[in-house]
N, C-alpha and C. Protein backbone atom coordinates (compact mmCIF):
# COMPACT_ATOMS: atom_id res chain seq x y z
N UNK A 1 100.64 -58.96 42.49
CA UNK A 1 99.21 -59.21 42.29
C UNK A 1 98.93 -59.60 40.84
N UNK A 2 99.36 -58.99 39.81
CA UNK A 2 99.15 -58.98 38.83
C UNK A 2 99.72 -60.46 38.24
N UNK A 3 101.08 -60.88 38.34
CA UNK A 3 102.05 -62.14 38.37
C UNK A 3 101.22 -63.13 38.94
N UNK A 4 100.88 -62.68 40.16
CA UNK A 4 99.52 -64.17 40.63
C UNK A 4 98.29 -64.40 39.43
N UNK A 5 97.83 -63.42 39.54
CA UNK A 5 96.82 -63.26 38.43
C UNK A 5 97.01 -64.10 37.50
N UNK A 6 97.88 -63.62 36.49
CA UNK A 6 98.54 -64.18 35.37
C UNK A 6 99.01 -65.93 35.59
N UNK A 7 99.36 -66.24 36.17
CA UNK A 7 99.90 -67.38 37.24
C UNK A 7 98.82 -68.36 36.88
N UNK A 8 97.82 -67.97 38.00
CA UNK A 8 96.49 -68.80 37.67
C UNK A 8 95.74 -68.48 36.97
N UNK A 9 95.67 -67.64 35.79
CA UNK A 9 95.10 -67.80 34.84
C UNK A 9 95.61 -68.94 33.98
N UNK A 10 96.90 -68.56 33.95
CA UNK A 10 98.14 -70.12 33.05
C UNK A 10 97.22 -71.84 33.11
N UNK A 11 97.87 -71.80 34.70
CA UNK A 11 97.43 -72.77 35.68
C UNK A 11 96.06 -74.00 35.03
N UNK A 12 94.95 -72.50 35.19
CA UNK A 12 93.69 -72.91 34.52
C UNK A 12 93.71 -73.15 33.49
N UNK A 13 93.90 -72.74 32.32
CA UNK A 13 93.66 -73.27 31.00
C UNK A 13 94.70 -73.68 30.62
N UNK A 14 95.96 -74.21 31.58
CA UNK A 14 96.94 -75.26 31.40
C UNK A 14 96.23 -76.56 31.63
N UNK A 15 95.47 -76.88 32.52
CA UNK A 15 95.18 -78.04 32.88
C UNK A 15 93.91 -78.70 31.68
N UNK A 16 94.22 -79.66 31.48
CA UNK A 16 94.58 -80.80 29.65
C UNK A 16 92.49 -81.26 30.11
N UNK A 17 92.21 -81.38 31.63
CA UNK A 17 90.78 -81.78 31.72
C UNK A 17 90.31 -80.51 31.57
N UNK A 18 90.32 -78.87 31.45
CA UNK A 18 89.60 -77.80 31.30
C UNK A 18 90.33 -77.50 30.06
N UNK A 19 91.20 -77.94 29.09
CA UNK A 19 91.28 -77.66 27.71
C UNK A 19 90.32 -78.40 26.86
N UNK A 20 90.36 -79.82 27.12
CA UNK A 20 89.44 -80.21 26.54
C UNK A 20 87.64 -79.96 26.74
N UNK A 21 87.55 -79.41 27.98
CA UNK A 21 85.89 -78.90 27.75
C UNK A 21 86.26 -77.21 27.31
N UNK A 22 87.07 -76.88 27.23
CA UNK A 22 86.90 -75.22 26.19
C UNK A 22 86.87 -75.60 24.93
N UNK A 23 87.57 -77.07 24.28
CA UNK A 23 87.75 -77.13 23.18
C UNK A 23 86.04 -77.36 22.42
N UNK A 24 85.30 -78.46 23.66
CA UNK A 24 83.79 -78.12 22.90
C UNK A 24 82.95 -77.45 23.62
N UNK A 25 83.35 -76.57 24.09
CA UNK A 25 82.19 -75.29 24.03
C UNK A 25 82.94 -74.10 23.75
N UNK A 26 81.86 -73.61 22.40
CA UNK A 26 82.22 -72.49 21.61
C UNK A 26 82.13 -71.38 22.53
N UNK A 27 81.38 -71.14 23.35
CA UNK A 27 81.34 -69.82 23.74
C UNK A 27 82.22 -69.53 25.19
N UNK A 28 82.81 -70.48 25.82
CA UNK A 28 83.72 -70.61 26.35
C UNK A 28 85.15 -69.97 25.88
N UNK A 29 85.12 -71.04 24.50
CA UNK A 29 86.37 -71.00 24.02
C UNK A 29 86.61 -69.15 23.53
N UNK A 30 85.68 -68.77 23.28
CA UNK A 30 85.74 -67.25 23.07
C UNK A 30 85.83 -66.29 23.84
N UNK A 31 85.90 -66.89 24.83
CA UNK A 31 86.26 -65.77 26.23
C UNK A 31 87.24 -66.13 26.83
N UNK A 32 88.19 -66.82 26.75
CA UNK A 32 89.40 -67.17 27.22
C UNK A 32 90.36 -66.47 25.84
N UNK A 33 91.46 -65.80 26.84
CA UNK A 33 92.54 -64.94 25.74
C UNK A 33 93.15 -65.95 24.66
N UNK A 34 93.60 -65.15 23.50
CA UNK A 34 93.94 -65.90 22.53
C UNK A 34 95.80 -66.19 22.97
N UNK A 35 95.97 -65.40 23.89
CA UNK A 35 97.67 -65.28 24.39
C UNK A 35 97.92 -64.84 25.89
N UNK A 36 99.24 -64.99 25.90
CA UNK A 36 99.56 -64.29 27.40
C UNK A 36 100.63 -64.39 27.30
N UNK A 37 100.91 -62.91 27.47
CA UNK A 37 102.77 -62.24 27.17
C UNK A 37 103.36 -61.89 28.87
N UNK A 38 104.80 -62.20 28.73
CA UNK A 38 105.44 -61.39 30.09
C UNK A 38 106.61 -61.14 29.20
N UNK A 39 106.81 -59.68 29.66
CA UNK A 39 107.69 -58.43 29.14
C UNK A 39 108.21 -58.26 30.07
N UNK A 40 109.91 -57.86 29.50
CA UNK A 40 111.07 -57.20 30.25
C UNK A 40 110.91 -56.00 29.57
N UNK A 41 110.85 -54.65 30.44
CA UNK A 41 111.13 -53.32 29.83
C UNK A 41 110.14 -52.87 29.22
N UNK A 42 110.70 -52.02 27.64
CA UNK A 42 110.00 -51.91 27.04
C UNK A 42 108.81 -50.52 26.98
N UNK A 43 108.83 -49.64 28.05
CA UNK A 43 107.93 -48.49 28.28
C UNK A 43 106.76 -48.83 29.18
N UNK A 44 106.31 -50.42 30.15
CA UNK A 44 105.25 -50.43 30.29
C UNK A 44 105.43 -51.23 32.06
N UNK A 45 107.22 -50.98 31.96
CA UNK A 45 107.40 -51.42 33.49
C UNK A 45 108.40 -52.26 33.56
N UNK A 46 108.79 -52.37 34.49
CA UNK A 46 110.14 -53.18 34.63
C UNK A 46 109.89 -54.67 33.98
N UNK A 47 108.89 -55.41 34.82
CA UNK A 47 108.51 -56.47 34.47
C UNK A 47 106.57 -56.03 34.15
N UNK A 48 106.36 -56.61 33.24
CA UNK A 48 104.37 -56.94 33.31
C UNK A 48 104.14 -57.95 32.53
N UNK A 49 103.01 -58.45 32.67
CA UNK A 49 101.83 -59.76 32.29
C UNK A 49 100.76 -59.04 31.52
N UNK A 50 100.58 -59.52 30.34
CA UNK A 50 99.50 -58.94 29.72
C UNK A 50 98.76 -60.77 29.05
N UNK A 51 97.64 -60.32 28.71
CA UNK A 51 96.81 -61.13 28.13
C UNK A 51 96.13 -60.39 26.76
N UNK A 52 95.71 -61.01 26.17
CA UNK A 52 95.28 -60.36 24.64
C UNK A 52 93.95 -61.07 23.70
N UNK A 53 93.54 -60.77 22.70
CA UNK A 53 92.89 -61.49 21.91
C UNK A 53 93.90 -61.04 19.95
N UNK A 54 93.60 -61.82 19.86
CA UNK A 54 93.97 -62.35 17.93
C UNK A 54 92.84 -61.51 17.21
N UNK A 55 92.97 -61.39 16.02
CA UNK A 55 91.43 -60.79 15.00
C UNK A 55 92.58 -61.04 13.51
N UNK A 56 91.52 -61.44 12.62
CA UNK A 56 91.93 -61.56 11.10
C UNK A 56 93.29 -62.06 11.21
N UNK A 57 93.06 -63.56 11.38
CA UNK A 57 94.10 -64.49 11.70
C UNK A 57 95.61 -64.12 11.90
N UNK A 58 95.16 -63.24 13.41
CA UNK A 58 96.51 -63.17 13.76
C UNK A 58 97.41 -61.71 13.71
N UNK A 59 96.78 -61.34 12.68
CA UNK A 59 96.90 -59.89 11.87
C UNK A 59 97.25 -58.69 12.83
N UNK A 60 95.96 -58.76 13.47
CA UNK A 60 95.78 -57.48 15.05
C UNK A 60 95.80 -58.49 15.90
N UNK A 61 96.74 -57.68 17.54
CA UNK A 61 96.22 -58.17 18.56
C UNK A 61 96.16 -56.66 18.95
N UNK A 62 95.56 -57.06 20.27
CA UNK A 62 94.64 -56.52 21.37
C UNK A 62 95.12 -56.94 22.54
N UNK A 63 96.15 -56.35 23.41
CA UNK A 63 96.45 -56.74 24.33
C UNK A 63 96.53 -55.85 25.86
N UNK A 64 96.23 -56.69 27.19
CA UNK A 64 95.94 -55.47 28.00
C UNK A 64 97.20 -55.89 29.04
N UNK A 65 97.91 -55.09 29.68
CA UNK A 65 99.05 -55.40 30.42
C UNK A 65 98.54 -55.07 31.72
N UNK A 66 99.27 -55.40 32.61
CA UNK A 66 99.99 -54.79 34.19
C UNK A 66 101.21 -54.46 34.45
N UNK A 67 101.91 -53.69 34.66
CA UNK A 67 103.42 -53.52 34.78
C UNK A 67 103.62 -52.75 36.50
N UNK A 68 104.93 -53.50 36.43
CA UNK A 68 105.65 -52.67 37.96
C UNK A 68 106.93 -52.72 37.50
N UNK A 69 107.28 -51.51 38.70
CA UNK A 69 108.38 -50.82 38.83
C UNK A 69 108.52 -50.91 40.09
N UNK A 70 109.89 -51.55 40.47
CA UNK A 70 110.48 -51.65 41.83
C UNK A 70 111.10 -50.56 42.11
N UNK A 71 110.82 -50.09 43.57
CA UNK A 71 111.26 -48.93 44.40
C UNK A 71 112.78 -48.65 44.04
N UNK A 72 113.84 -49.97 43.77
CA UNK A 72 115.17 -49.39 43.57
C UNK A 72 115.42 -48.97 41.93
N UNK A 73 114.06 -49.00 41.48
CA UNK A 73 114.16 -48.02 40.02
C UNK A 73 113.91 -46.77 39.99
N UNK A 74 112.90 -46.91 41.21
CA UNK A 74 112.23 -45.12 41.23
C UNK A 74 112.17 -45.07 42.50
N UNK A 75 111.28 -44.08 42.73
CA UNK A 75 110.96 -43.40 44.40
C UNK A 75 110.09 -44.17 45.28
N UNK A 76 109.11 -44.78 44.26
CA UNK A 76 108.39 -45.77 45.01
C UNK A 76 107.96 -46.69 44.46
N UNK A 77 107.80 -48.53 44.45
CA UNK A 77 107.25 -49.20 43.69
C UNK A 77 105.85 -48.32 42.95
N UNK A 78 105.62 -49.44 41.50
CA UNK A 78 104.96 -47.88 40.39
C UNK A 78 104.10 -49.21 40.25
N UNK A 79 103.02 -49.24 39.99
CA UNK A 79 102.12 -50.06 39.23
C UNK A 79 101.35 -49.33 38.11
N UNK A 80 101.19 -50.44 37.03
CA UNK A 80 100.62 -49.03 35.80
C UNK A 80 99.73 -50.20 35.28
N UNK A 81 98.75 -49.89 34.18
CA UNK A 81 98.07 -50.41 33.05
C UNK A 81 98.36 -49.91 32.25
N UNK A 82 98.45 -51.13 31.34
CA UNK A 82 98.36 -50.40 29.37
C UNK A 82 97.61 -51.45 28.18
N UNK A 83 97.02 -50.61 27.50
CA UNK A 83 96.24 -51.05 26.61
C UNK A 83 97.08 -50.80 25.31
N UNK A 84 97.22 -51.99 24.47
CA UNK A 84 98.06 -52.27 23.15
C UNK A 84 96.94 -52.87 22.07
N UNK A 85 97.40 -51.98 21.23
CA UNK A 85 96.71 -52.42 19.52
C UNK A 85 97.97 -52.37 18.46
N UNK A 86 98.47 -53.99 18.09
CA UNK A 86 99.50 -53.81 17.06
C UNK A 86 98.89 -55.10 15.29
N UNK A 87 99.84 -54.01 14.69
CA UNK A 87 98.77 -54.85 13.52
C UNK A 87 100.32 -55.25 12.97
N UNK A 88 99.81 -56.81 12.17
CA UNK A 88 101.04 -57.84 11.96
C UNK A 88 100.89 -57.95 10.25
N UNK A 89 101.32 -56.26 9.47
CA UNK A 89 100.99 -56.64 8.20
C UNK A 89 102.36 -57.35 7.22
N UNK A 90 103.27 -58.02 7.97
CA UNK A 90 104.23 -58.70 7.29
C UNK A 90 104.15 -60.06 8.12
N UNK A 91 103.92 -61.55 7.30
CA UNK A 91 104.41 -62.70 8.01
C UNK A 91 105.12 -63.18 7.18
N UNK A 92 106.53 -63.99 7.19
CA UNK A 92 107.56 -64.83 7.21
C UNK A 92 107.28 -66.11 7.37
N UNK A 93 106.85 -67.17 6.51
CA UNK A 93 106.81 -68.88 6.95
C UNK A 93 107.91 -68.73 6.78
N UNK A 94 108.97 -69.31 7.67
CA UNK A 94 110.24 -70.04 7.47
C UNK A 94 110.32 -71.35 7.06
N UNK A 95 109.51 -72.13 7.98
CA UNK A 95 109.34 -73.59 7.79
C UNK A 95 107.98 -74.16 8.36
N UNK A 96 108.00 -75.46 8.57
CA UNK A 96 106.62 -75.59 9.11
C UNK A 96 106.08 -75.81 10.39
N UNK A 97 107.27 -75.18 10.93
CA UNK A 97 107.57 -74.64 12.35
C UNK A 97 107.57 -73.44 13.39
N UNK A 98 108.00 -72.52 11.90
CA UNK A 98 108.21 -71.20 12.32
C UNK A 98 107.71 -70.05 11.75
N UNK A 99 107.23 -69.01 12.04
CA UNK A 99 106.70 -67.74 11.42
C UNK A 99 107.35 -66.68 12.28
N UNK A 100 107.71 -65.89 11.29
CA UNK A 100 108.41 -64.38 11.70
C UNK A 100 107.64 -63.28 11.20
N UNK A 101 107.40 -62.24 12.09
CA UNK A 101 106.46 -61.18 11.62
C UNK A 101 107.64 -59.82 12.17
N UNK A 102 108.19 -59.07 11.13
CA UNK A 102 109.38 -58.63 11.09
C UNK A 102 109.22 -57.03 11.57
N UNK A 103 107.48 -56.82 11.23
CA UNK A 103 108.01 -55.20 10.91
C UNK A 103 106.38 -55.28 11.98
N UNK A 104 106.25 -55.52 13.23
CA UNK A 104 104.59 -55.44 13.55
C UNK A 104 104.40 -53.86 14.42
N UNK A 105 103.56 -53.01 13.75
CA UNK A 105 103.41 -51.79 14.24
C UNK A 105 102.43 -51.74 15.56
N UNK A 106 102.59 -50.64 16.42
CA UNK A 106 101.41 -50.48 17.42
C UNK A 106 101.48 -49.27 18.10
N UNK A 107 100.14 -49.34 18.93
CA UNK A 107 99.93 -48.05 19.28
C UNK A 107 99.73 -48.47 20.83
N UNK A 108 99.73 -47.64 22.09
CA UNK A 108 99.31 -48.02 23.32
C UNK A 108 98.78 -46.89 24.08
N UNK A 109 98.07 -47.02 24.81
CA UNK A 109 97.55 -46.02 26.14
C UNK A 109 98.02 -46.74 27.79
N UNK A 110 99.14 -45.80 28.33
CA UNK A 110 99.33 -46.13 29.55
C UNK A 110 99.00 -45.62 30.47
N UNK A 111 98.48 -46.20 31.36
CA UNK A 111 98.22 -45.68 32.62
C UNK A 111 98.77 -45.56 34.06
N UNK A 112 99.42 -44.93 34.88
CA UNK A 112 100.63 -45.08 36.17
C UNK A 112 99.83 -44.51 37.27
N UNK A 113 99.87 -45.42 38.42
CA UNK A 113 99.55 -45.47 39.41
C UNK A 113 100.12 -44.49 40.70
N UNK A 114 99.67 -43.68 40.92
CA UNK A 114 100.77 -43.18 42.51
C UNK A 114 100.51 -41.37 42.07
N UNK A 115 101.11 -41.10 43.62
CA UNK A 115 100.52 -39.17 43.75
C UNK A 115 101.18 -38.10 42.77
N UNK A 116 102.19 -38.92 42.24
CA UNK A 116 103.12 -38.09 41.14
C UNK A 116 102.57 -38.38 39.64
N UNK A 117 101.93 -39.48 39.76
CA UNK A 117 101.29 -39.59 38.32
C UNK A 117 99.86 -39.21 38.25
N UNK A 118 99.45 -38.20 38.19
CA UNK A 118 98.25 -37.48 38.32
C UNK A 118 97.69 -37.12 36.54
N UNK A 119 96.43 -37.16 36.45
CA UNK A 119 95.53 -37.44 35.37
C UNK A 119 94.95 -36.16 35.12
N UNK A 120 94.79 -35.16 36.08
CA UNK A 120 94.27 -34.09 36.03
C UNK A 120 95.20 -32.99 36.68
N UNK A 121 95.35 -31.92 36.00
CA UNK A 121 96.34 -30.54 36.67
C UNK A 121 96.44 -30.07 38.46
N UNK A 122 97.02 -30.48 39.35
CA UNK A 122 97.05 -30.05 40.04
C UNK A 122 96.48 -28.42 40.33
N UNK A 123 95.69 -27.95 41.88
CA UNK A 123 95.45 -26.91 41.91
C UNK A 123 96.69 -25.29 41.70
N UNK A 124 97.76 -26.08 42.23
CA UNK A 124 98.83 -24.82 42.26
C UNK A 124 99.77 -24.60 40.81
N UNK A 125 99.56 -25.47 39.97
CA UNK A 125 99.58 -24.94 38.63
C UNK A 125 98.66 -24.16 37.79
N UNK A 126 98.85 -23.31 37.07
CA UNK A 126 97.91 -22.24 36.02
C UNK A 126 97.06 -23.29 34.78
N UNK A 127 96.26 -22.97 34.66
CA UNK A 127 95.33 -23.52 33.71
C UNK A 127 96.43 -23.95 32.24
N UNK A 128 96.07 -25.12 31.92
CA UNK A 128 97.02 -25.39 30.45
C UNK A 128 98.53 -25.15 30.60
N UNK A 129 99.45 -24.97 31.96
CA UNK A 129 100.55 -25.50 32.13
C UNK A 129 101.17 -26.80 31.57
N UNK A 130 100.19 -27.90 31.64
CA UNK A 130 100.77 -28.56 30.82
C UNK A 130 100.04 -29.31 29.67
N UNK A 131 99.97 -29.31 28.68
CA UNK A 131 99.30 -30.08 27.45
C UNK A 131 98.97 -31.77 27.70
N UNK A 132 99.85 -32.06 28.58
CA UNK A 132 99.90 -33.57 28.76
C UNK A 132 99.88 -33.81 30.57
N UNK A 133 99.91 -35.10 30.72
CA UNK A 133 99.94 -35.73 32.11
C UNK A 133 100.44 -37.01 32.58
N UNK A 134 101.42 -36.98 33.37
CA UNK A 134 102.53 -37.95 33.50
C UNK A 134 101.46 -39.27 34.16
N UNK A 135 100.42 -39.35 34.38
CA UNK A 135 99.75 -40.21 34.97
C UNK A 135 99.28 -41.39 33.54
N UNK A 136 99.25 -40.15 32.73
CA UNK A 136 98.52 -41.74 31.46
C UNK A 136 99.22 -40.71 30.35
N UNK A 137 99.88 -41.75 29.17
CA UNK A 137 100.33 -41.28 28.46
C UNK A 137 100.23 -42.13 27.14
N UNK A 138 100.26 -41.68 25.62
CA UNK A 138 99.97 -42.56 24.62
C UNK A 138 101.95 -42.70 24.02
N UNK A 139 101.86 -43.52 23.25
CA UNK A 139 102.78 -43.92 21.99
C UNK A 139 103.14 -44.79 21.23
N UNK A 140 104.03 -45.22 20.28
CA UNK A 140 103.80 -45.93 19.21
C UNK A 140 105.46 -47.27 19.97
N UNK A 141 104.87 -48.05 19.12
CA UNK A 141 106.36 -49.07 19.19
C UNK A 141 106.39 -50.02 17.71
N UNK A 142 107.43 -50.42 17.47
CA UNK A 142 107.54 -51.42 16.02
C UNK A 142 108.43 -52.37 17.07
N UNK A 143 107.54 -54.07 16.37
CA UNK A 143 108.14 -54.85 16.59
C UNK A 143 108.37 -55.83 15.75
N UNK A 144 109.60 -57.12 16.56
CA UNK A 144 109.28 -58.14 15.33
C UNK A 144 109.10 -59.16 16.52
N UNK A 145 108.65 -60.65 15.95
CA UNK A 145 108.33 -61.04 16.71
C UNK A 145 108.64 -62.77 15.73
N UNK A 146 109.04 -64.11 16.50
CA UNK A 146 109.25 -64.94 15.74
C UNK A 146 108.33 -66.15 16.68
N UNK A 147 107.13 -66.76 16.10
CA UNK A 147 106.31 -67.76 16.48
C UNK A 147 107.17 -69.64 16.44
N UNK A 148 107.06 -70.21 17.37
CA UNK A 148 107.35 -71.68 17.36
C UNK A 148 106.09 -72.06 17.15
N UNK A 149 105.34 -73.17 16.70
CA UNK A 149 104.37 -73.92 16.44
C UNK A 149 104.88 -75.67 17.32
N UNK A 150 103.89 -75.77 18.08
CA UNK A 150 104.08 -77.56 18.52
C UNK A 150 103.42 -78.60 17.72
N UNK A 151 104.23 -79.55 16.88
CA UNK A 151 103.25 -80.21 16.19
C UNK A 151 102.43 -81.29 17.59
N UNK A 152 102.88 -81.59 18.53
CA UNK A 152 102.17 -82.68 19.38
C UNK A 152 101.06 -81.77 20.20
N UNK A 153 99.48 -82.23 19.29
CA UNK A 153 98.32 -81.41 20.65
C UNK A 153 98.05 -81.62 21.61
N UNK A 154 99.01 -82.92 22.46
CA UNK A 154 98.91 -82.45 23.82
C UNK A 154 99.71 -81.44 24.44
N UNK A 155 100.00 -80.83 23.53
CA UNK A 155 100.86 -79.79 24.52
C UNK A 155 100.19 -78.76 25.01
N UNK A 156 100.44 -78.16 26.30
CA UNK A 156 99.49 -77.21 27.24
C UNK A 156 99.50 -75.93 26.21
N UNK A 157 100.42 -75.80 25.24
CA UNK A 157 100.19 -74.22 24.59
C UNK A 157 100.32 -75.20 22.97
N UNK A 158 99.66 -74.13 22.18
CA UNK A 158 100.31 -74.76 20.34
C UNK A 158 101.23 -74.03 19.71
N UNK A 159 101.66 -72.84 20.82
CA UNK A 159 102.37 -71.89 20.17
C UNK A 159 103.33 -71.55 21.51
N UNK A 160 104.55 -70.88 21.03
CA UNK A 160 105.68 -69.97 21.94
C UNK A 160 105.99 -69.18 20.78
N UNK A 161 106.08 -67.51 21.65
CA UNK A 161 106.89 -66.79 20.76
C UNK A 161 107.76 -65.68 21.74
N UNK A 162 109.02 -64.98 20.97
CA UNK A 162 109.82 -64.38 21.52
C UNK A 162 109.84 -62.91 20.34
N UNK A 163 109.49 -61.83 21.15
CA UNK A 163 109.38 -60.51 19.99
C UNK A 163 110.46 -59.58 20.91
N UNK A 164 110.80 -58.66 20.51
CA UNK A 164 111.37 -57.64 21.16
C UNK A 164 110.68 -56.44 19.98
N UNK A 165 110.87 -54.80 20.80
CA UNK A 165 109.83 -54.00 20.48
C UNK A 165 110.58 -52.56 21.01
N UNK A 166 110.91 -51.53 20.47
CA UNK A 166 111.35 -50.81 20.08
C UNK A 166 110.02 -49.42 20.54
N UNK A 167 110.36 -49.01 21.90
CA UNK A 167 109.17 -47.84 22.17
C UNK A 167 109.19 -46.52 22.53
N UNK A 168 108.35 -45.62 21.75
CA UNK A 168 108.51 -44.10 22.15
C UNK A 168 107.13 -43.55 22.69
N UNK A 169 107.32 -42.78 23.15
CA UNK A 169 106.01 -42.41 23.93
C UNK A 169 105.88 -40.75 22.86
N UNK A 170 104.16 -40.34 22.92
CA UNK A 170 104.13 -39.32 22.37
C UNK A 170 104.92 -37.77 22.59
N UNK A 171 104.84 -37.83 24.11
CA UNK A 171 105.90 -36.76 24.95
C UNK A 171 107.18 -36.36 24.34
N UNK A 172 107.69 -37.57 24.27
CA UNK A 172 109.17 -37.56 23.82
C UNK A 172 109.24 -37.18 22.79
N UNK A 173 108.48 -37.42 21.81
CA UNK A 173 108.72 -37.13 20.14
C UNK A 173 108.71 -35.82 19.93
N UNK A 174 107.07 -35.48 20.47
CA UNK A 174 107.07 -33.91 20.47
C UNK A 174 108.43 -32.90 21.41
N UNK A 175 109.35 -33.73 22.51
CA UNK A 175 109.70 -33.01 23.13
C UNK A 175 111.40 -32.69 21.95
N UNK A 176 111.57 -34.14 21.28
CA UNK A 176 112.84 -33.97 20.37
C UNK A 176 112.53 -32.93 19.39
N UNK A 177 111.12 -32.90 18.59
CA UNK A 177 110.95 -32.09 17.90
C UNK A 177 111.05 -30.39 18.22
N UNK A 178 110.73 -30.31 19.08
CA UNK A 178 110.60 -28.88 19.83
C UNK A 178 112.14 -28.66 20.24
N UNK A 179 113.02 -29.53 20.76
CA UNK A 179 114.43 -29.76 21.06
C UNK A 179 115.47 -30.70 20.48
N UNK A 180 116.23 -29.99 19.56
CA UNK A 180 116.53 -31.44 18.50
C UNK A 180 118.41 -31.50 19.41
N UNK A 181 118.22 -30.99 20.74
CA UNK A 181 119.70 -31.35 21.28
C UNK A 181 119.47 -32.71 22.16
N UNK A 182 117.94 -33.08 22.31
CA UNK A 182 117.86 -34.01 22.91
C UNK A 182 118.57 -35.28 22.10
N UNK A 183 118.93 -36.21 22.86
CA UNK A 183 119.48 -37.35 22.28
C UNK A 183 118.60 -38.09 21.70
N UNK A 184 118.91 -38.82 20.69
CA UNK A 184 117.78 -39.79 20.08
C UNK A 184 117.59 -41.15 20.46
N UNK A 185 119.05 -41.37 21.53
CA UNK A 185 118.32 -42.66 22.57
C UNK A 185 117.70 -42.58 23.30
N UNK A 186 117.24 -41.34 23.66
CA UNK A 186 116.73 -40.52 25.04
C UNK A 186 115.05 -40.90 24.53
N UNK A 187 114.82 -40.88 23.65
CA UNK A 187 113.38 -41.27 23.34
C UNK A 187 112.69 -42.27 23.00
N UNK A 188 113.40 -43.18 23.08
CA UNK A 188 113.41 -44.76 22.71
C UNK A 188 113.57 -45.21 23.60
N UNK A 189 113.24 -46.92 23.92
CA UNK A 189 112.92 -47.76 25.29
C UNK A 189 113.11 -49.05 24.25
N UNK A 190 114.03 -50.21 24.97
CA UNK A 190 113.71 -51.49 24.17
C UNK A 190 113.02 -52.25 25.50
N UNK A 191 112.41 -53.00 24.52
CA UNK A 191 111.89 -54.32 25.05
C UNK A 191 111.92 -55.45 24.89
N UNK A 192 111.94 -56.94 25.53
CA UNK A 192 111.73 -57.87 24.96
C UNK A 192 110.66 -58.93 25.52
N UNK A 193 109.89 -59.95 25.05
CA UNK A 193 109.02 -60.49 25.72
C UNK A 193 109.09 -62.27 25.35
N UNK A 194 107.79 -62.43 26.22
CA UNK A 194 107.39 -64.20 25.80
C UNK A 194 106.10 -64.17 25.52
N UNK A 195 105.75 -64.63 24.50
CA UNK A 195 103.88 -64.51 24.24
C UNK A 195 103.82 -66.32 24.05
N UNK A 196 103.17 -66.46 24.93
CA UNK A 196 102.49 -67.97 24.88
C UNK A 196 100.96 -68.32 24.35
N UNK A 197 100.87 -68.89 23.12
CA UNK A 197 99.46 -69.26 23.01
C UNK A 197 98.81 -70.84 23.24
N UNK A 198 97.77 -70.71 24.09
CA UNK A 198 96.42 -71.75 23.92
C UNK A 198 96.61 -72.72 23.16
C-alpha cells in the first residue's frame, strides 16, 4: 500500500506537463515534498517509502516514512510509521556535481502496527511494569549522505542521493547501560537508502 502510494506520487510529479504548472504556481509548489526516500533496513522496516520537506537550505529535513516487515522476518507481516527530524550541520562541495554531508544527526518516533505492539499496558500486567512500549518507540541515528546534482532541467528529478545511517533506538541504550554484557552490535541497526529530489 504504502509502495503504491509512493509509486504514484513519483508518477505525478514525474510527469514534465504537471512539473511545469508546479513550477508557476507558488503555492502548489509548496505542498508537494521537497524529496522521496526508499530505505533498506535501518530500524524502520525491512523495506519503507518516506517523503519529506527541506528547511534552511537543506540543513533540516523532516521526513515521514511507512515501513514493512515480511512474515519470514517475524511472526506476522509488521507495518509501522515513523516520523524523522535530521539536521545536516556539515556539507562537503566536492565538485559541481556533488555534495557530501558526512556527519547528519537525527532523531525519530516510531510507530508498529499489530496485537504485540501495543501503546498502552495491557490489563494482566501491574501498573508501571514497563517504562516503555514496544508499539511506538523513540531514537537517534547519524548519517552521511552524498547528493548528485543534474545539470540538464529536463530531468524528472535535479537531484539523486545515496546515505546510509547508523540506528539505535532509546530502549537499547538504556538497556546496555543498565547491562554492559550486552553486545554493542546488539544496539545498533544499519541502513541504507535512495532520496530522490524534485
Amino acid at each position: 500500500m504504502g509502495i503504491m502510494l509512493f509509486t504514484l506520487t513519483l508518477n505525478t510529479y514525474g510527469n514534465n506537463d504537471s512539473l511545469s504548472a508546479n513550477k508557476k504556481s507558488g503555492w502548489i509548489k509548496n505542498i508537494y515534498p521537497n524529496h522521496y526516500k526508499l530505505q533498506f533496513a535501518g530500524g524502520i522496516g525491512f523495506m519503507s517509502v518516506g517523503l519529506g520537506y527541506n528547511f534552511f537550505k537543506e540543513r533540516i529535513d523532516i521526513s515521514y516514512f511507512y515501513g514493512y516487515v515480511p512474515e519470514w522476518f517475524s511472526n506476522e507481516d509488521l507495518h509501522s510509521v515513523s516520523l524523522q527530524l535530521s539536521g545536516k550541520p556539515i556539507k562537503l562541495r566536492l565538485n559541481d556535481k556533488l555534495d557530501y554531508y558526512p556527519l547528519n544527526i537525527g532523531i525519530f518516533l516510531h510507530h508498529t502496527f499489530g496485537s504485540e505492539y501495543y501503546i498502552t499496558l495491557p490489563d494482566h500486567y501491574p501498573e508501571d511494569y514497563y517504562w516503555w512500549y514496544p508499539g511506538r518507540t523513540g531514537g537517534l541515528f547519524l548519517e552521511g549522505q552524498l547528493n548528485y546534482s543534474f545539470q540538464d532541467t529536463n530531468k524528472r528529478f535535479s537531484k539523486v542521493g545515496i546515505y546510509y545511517r547508523i540506528v539505535t533506538r532509546g530502549v537499547y541504550l538504556t538497556s546496555k547501560i543498565s547491562n554492559h554484557s550486552i553486545p554493542i552490535e546488539d544496539i545498533f541497526s544499519l541502513g541504507f537508502g535512495v532520496i530522490l529530489y524534485p
